[in-house]
Structures are given as C-alpha cells and as structure tokens.
C-alpha atoms as a PDB file:
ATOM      1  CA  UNK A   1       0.000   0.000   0.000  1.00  0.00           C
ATOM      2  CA  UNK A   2       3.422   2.533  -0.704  1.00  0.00           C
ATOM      3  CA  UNK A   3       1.673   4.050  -3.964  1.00  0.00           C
ATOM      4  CA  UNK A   4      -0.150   7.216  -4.061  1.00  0.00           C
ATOM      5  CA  UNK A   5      -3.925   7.810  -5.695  1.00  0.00           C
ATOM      6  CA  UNK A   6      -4.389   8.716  -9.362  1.00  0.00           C
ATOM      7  CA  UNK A   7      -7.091  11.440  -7.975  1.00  0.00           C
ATOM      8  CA  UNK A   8      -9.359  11.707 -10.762  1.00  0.00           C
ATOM      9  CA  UNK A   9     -12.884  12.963  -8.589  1.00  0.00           C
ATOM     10  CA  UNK A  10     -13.120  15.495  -5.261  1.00  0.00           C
ATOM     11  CA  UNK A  11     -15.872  15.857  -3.224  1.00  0.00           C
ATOM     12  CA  UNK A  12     -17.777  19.039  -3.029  1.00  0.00           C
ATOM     13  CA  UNK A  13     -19.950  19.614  -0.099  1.00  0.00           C
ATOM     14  CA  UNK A  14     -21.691  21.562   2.698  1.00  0.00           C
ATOM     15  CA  UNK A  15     -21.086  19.910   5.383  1.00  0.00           C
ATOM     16  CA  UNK A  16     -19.265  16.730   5.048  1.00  0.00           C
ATOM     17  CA  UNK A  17     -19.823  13.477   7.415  1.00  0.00           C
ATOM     18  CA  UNK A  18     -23.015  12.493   6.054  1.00  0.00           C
ATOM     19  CA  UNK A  19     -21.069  13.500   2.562  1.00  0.00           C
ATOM     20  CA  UNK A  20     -18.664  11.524   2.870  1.00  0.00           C
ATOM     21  CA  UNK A  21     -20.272   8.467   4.337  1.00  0.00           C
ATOM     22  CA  UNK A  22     -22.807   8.411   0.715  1.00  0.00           C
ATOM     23  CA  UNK A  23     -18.899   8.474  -1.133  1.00  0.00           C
ATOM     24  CA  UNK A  24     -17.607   5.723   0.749  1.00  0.00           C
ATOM     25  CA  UNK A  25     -20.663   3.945   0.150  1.00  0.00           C
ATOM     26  CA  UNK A  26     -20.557   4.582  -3.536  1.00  0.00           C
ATOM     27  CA  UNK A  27     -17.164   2.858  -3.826  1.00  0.00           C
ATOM     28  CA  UNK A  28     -17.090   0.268  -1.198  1.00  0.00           C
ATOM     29  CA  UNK A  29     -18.036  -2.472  -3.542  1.00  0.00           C
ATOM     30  CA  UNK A  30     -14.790  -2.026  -5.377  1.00  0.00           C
ATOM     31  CA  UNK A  31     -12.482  -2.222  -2.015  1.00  0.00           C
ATOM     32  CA  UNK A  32     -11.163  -4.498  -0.085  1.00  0.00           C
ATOM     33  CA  UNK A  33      -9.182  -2.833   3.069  1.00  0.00           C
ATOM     34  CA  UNK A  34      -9.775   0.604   4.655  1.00  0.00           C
ATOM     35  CA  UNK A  35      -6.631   2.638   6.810  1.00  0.00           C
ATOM     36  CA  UNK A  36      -7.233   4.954   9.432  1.00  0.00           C
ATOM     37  CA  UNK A  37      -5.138   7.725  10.575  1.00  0.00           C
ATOM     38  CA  UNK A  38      -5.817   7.941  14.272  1.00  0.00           C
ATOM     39  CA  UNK A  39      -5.070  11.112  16.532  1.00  0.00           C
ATOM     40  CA  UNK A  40      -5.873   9.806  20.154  1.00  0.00           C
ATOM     41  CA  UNK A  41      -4.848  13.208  21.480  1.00  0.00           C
ATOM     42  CA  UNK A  42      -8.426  14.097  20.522  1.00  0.00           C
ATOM     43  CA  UNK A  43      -9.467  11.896  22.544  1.00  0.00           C
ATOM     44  CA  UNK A  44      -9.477  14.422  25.550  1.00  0.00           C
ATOM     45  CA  UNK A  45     -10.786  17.547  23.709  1.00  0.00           C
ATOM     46  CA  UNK A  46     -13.924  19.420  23.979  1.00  0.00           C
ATOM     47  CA  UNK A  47     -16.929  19.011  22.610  1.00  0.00           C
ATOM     48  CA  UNK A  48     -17.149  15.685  21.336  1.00  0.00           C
ATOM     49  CA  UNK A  49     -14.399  13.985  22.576  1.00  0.00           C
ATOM     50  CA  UNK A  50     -16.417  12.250  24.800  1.00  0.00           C
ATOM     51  CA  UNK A  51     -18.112  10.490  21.584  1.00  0.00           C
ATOM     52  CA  UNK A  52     -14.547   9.360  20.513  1.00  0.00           C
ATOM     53  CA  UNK A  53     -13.774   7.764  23.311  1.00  0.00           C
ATOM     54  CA  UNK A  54     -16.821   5.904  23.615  1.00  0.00           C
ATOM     55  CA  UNK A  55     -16.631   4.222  19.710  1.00  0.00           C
ATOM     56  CA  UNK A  56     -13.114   4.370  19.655  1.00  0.00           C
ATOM     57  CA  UNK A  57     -13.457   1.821  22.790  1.00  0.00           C
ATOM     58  CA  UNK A  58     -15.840  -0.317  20.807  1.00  0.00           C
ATOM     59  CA  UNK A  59     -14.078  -0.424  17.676  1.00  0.00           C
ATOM     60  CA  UNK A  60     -10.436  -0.594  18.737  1.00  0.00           C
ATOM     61  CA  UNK A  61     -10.428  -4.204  19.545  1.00  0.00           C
ATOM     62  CA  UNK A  62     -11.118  -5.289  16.253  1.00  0.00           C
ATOM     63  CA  UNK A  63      -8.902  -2.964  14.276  1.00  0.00           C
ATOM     64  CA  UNK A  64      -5.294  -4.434  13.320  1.00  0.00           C
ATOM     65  CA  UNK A  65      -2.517  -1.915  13.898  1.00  0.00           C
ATOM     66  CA  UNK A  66       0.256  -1.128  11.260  1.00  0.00           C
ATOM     67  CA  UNK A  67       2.865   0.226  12.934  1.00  0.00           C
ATOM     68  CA  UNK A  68       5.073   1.028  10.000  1.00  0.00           C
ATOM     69  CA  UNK A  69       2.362   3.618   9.086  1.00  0.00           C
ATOM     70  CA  UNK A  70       2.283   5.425  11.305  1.00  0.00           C
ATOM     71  CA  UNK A  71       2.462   9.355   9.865  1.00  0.00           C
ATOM     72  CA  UNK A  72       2.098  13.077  11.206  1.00  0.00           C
ATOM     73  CA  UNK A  73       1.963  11.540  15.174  1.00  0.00           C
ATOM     74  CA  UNK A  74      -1.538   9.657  14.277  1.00  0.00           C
ATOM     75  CA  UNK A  75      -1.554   5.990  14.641  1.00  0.00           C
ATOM     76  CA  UNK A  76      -2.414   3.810  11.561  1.00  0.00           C
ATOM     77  CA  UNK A  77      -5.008   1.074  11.839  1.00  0.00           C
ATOM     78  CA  UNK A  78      -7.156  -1.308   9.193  1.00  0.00           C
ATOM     79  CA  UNK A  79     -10.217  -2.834   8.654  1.00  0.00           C
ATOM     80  CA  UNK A  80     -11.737  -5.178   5.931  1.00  0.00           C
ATOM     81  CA  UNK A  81     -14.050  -3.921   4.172  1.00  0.00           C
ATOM     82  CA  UNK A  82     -15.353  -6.810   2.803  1.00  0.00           C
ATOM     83  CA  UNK A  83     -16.959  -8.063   5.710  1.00  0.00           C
ATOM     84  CA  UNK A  84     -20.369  -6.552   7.387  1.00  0.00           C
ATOM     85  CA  UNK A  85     -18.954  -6.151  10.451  1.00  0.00           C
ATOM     86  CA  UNK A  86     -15.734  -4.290   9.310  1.00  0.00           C
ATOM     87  CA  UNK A  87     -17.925  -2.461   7.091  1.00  0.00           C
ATOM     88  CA  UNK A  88     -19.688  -1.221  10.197  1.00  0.00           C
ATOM     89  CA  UNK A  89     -16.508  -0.479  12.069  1.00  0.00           C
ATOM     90  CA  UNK A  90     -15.525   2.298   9.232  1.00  0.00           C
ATOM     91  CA  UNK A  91     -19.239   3.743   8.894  1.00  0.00           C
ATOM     92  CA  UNK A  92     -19.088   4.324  12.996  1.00  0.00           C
ATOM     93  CA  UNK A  93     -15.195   5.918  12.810  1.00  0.00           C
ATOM     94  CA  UNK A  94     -16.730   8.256   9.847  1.00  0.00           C
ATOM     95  CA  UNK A  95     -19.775   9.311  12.042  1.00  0.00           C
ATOM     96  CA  UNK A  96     -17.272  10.591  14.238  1.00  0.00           C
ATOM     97  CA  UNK A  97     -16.336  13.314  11.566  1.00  0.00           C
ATOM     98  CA  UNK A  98     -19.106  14.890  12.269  1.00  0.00           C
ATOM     99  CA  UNK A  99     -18.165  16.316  15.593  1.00  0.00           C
ATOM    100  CA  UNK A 100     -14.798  19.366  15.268  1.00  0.00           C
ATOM    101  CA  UNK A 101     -12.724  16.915  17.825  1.00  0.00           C
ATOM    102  CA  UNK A 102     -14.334  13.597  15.459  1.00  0.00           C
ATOM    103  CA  UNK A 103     -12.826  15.513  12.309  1.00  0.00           C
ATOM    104  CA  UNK A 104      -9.144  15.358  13.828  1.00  0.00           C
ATOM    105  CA  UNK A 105      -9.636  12.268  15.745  1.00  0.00           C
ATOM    106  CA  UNK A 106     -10.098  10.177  12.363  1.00  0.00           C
ATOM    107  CA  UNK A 107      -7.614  12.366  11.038  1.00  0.00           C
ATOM    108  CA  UNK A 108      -7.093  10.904   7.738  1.00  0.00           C
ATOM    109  CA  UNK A 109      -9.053   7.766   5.640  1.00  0.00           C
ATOM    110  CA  UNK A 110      -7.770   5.400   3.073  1.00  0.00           C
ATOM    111  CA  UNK A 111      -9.823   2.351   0.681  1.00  0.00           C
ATOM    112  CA  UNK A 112      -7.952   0.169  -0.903  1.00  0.00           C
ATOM    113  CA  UNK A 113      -8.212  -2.568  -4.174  1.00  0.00           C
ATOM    114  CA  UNK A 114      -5.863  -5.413  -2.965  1.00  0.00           C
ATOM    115  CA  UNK A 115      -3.360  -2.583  -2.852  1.00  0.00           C
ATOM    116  CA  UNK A 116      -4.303   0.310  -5.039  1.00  0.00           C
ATOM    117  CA  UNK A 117      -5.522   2.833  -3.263  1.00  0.00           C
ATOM    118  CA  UNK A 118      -9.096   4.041  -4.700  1.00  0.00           C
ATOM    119  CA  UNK A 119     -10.002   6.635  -2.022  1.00  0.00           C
ATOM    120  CA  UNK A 120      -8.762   8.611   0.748  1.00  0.00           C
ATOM    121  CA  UNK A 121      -9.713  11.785   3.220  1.00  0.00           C
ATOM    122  CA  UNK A 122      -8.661  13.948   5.515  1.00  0.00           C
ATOM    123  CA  UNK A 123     -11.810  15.248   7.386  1.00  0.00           C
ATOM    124  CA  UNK A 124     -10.969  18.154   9.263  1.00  0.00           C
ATOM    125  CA  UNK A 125     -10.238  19.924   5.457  1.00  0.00           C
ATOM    126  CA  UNK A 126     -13.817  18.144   3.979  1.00  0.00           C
ATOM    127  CA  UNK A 127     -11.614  16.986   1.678  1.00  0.00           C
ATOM    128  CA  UNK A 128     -12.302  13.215  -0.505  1.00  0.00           C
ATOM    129  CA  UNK A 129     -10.641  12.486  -3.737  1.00  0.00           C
ATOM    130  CA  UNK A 130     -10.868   8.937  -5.603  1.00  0.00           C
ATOM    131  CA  UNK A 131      -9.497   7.270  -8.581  1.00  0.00           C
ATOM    132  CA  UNK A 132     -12.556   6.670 -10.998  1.00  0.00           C
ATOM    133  CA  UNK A 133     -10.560   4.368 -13.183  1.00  0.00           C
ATOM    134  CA  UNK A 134     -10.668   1.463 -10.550  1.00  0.00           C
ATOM    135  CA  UNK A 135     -13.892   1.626  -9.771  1.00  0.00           C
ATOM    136  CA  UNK A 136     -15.854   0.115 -13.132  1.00  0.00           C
ATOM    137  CA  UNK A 137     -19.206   1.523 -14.266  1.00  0.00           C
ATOM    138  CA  UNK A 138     -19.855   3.559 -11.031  1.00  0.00           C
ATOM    139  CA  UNK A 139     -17.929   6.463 -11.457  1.00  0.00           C
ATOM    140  CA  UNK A 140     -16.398   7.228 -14.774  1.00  0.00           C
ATOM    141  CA  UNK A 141     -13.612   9.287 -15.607  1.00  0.00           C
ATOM    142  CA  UNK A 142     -14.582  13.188 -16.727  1.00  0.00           C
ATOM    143  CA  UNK A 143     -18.134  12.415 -14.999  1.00  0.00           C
ATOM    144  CA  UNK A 144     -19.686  14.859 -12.404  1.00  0.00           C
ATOM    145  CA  UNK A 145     -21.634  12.507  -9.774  1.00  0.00           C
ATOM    146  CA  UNK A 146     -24.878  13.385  -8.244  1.00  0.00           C
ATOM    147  CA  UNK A 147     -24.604  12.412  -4.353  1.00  0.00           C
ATOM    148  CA  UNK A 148     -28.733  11.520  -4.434  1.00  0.00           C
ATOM    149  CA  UNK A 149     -30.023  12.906  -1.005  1.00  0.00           C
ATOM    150  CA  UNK A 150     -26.903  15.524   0.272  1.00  0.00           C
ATOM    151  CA  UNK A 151     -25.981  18.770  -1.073  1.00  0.00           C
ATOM    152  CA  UNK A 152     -22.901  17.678  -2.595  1.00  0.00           C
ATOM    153  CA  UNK A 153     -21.255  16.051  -5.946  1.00  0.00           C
ATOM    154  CA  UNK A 154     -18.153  14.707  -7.102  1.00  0.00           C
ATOM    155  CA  UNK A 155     -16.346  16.920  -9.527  1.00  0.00           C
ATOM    156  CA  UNK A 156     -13.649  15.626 -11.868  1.00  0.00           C
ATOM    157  CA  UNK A 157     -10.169  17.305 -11.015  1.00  0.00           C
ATOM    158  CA  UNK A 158      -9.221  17.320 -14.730  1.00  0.00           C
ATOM    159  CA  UNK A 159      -8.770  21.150 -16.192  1.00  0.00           C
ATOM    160  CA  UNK A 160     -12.169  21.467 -17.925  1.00  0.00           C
ATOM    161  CA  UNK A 161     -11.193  25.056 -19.341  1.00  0.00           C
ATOM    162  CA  UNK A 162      -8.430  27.118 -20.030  1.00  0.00           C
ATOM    163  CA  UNK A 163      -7.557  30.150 -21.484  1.00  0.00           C
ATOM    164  CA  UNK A 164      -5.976  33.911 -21.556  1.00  0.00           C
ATOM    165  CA  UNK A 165      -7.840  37.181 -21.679  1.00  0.00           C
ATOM    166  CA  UNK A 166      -7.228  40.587 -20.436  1.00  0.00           C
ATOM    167  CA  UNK A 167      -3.775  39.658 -19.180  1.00  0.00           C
ATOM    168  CA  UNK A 168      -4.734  37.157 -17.090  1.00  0.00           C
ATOM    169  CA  UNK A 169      -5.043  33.327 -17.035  1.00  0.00           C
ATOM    170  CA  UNK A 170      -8.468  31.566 -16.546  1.00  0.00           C
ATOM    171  CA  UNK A 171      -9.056  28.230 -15.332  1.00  0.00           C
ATOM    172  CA  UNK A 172     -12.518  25.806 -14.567  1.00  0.00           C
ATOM    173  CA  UNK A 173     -10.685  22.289 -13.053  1.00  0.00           C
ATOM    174  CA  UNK A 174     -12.573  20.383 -10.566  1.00  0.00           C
ATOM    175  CA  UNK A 175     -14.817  22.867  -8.223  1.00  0.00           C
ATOM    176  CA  UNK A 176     -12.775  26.202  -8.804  1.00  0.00           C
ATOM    177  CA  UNK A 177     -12.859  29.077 -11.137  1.00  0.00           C
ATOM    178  CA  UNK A 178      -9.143  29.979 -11.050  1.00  0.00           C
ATOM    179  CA  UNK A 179      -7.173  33.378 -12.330  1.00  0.00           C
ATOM    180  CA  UNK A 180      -3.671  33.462 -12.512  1.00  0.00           C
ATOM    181  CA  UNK A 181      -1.325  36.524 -13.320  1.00  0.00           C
ATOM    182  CA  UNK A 182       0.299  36.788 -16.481  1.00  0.00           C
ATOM    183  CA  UNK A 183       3.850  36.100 -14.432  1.00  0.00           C
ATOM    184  CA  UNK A 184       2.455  33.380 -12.656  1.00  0.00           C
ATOM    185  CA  UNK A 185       3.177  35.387  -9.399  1.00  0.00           C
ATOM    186  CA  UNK A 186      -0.535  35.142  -8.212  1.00  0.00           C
ATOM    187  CA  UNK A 187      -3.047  32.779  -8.593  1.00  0.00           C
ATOM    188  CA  UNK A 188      -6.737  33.157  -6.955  1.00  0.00           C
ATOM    189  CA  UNK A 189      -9.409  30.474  -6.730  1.00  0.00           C
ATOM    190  CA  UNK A 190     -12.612  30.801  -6.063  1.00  0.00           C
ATOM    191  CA  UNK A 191     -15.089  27.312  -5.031  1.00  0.00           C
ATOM    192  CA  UNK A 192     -17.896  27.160  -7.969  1.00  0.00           C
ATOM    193  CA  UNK A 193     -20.829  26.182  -5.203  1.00  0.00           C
ATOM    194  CA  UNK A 194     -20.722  29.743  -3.878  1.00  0.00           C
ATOM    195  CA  UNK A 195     -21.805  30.744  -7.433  1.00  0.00           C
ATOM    196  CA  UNK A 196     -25.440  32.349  -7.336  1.00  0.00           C
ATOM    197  CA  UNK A 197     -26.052  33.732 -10.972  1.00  0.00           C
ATOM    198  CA  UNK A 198     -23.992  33.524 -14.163  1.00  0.00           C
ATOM    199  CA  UNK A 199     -25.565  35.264 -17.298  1.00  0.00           C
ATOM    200  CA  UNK A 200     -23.927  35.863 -20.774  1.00  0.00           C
ATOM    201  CA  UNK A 201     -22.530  39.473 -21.454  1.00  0.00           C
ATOM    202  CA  UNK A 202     -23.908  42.037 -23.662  1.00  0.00           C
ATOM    203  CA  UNK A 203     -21.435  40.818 -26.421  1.00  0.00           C
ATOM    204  CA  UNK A 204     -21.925  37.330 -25.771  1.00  0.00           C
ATOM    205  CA  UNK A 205     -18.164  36.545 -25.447  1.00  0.00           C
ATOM    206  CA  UNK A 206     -18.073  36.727 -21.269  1.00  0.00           C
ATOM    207  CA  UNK A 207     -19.928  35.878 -18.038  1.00  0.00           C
ATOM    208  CA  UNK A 208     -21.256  37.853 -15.427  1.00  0.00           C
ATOM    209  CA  UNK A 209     -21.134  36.469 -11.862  1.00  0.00           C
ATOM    210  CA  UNK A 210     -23.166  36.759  -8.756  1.00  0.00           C
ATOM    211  CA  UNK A 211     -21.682  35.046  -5.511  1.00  0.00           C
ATOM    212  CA  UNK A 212     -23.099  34.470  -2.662  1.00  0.00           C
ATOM    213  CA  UNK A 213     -22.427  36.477   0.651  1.00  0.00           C
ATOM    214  CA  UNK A 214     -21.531  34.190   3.428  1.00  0.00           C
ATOM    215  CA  UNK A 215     -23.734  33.837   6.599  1.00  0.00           C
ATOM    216  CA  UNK A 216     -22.274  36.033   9.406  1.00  0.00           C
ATOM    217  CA  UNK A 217     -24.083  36.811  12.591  1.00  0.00           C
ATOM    218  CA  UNK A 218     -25.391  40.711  12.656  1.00  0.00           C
ATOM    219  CA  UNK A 219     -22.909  41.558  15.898  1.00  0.00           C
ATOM    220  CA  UNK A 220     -19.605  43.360  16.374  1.00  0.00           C
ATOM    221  CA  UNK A 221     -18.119  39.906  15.500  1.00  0.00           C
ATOM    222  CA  UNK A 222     -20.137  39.573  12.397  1.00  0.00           C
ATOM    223  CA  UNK A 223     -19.172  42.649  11.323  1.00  0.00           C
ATOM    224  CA  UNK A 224     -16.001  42.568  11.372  1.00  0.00           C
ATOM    225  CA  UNK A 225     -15.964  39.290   9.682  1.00  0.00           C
ATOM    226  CA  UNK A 226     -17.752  40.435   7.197  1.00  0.00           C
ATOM    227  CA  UNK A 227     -15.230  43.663   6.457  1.00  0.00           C
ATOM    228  CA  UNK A 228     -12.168  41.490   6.770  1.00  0.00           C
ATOM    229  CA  UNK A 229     -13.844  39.126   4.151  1.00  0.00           C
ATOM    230  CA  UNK A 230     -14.744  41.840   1.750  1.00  0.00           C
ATOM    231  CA  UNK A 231     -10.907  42.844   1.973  1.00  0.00           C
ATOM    232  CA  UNK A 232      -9.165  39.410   1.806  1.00  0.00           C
ATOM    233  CA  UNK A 233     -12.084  37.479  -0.597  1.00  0.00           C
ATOM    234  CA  UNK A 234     -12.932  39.028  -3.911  1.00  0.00           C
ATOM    235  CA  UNK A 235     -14.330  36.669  -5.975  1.00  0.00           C
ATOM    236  CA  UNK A 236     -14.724  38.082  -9.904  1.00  0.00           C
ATOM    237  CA  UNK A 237     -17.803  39.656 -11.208  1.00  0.00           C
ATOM    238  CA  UNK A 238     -17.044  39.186 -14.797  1.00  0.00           C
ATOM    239  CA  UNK A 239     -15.376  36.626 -16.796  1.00  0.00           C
ATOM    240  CA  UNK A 240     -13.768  37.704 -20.217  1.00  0.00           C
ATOM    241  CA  UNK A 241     -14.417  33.731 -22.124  1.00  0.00           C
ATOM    242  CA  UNK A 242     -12.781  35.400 -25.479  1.00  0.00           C
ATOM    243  CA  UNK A 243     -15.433  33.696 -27.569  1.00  0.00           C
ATOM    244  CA  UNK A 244     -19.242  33.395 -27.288  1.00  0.00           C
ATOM    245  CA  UNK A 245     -18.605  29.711 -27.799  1.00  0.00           C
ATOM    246  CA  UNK A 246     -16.288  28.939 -24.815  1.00  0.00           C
ATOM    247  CA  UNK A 247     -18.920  31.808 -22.810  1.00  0.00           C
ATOM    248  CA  UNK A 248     -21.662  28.872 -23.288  1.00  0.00           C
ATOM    249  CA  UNK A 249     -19.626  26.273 -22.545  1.00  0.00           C
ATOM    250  CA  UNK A 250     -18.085  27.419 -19.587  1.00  0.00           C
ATOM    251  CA  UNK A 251     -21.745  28.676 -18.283  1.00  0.00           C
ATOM    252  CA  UNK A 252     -22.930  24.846 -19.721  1.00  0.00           C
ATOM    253  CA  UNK A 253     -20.153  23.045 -17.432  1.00  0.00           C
ATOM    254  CA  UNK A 254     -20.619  25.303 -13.935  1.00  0.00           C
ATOM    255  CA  UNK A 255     -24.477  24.688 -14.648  1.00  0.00           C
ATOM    256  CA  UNK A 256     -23.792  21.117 -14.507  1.00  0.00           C
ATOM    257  CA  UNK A 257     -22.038  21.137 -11.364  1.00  0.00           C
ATOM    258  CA  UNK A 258     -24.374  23.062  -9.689  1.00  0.00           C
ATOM    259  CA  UNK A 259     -27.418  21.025 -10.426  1.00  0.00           C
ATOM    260  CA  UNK A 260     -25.845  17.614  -9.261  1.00  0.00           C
ATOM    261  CA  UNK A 261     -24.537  19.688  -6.363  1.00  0.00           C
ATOM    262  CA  UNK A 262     -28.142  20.780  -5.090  1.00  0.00           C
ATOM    263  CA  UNK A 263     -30.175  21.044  -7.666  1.00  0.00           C
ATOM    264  CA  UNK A 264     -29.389  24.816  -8.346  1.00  0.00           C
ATOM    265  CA  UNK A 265     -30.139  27.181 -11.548  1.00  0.00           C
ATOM    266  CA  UNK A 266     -28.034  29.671 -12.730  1.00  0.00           C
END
C-alpha cells in the first residue's frame, strides 16, 4: 500500500460526514481494506471527545494496527471492508467526523483494491478524492456525480477550461474558477458552489457572476468578519471567455455542477 492515488474525482460539499459516508458507500463495492489515521490526542478535547472515546473503545479491539504507518503523530489502523462487520466499524469511525474533535480524531481515511488505493480523506479539510478508473461503471472518468439525497457532488479534477484574456489566465478544473497573473506570481481560486447567478454578457463573449455572501451573525463579530472578508475574498464579477462559444460552454459546465450539487439554476 506505498503508492499514491491517481485522484481523478473530489468531493464538493456543505457539510461533510453524512457527505462523505454516501462516497464511501458509492465505492465500497470495489475495495477491499480501509486505513485509518488515528489522533488519540483528541481523545481528551472538547466538545465531542467524549463520543470518541466511547466508539473508539468499541471499535479498537477489532482494528489491526500497522505500525510502520504510522504518519504526522496519528496511529495507523485497518479494517476489511469486505466483511459486514468491518464495514460497520468504518461507517461508525466516519460518524465521528461529524463532531470538530471527530474531524481530527479520524484524522485521515484510506480504501484500498488489494493494494491500489481508490479513495482517501482527511476530514478536518472536507476533503475526498478517488481514482474513478478502478472503480468500473460507477464512477467514470470526466463524470460529475450526483450524491442523491446531500448537497454535494463529485467533480472531476481534470482542467475542464483554459484560457488567456485581459492579461490574465483563466481556469474551470474540478470545483474552482481559477485566475492566474500573467507572471504566474498570483493565482486566486474561487469554489464554484458559492456561485449564485452567471448570465452571458452584452457581447456574448463573457460571463457575469453573482456570488453568494456568506452567513455572518449581525454583531460586532459579524461585522467585522464580514469587512475582513470583503478585503481578503474578492471573488470576480465578470469573466472575459474570449469567444461566445467557450462563454456557453463554460456557463454549460458550472451549470452542470451546480445542479448535481443541489439542484441549483443559474
């Protein structure tokens, strides 16, 4: 288990354990072993350490340790996943990702094929990515995946788009709209879910954005959020395509993501 994943698919999502449970049951059929990362230094935190401790006792004795693993001071582990009973063992270690001590607790997830790994995760980022190509009709390569029931898809990670215009680079690959500097100094991206409106321009040849404000409390706190957000996060109200062709296709693609993500119209 030394190689690394061919990530072909991330997960995009608004919150994540029940997310990433639906993933993991997507591709289980297609795996054999699961690795855990284990932080038991999360054991003792505040507010749901108490939860950890409670499955980690119940699940611990049937876990197989793996010493040489071991990575970033967590403690590696496996299951089979093969069997109903590991199968359970994982699902009850993911519910724990739920909970901000949970996330760091199962710090990071593997699946394996024999030894290829297929999927892996590090909660406490909401972050999944899986290799499509070993998991047959299911997922396929260049595919975005409707998670049926959660507000959240799978996104290839594959550059759908790119392009130069107005001395600056654009970019649509896997979730993002990315814009790079001519010099390559500074690049910006900015997650496609937060996307409200995209219409064509007068001219046809560009899109113009709408984002969506965040949800900040109406208090001093809130407020200043808010201002330091405006400052630091910027997102880009128009989008120079260069043709009216790529304009529709680019509008086509985030319009597909968006509807397997929740269902959304531009």
């Amino acid at each position: 288990m030394g190689s690394e994943l061919a990530r072909t698919h991330t997960l995009e999502c608004e919150r994540f354990a029940d997310e990433f449970s639906s993933v993991v049951e997507l591709v289980l059929p297609e795996t054999t072993t699961a690795r855990l990362y284990i932080d038991e230094a999360e054991l003792e935190m505040d507010p749901d350490g108490d939860a950890c401790r409670r499955t980690w006792a119940a699940v611990r004795p049937h876990l197989d340790r793996v010493p040489g693993a071991d990575r970033n001071g967590t403690v590696a582990w496996t299951c089979p996943t093969t069997t109903e009973r590991g199968r359970e063992h994982l699902f009850d270690l993911i519910a724990l990702t739920d909970g901000i001590a949970g996330a760091h607790f199962v710090f990071r997830v593997e699946l394996y094929q024999t030894d290829a790994p297929v999927l892996e995760s590090i909660p406490h980022h909401s972050a999944v990515g899986l290799d499509a190509s070993l998991l047959g009709e299911e997922i396929r390569s260049g595919e975005i995946v409707d998670l049926s029931g959660e507000t959240a898809c799978l996104v290839p990670t594959e550059t759908a788009f790119e392009w130069t215009a107005e001395q600056r680079r654009w970019r649509i690959a896997g979730g993002s709209l990315c814009v790079e500097t001519i010099d390559g100094r500074k690049t910006s991206c900015y997650g496609l879910t937060n996307l409200r409106r995209a219409r064509k321009s007068d001219d046809g040849t560009g899109l113009v954005l709408a984002w969506e404000p965040d949800d900040l409390p109406d208090d001093a706190i809130g407020r200043l959020l808010s201002w330091t957000m405006d400052k630091l996060y910027t997102p880009p109200v128009a989008v120079p395509c260069g043709t009216a062709d790529r304009a529709t296709a680019v509008r086509a693609h985030v319009q597909a993501i968006l509807e397997a993500y929740d269902g959304r119209e531009l």
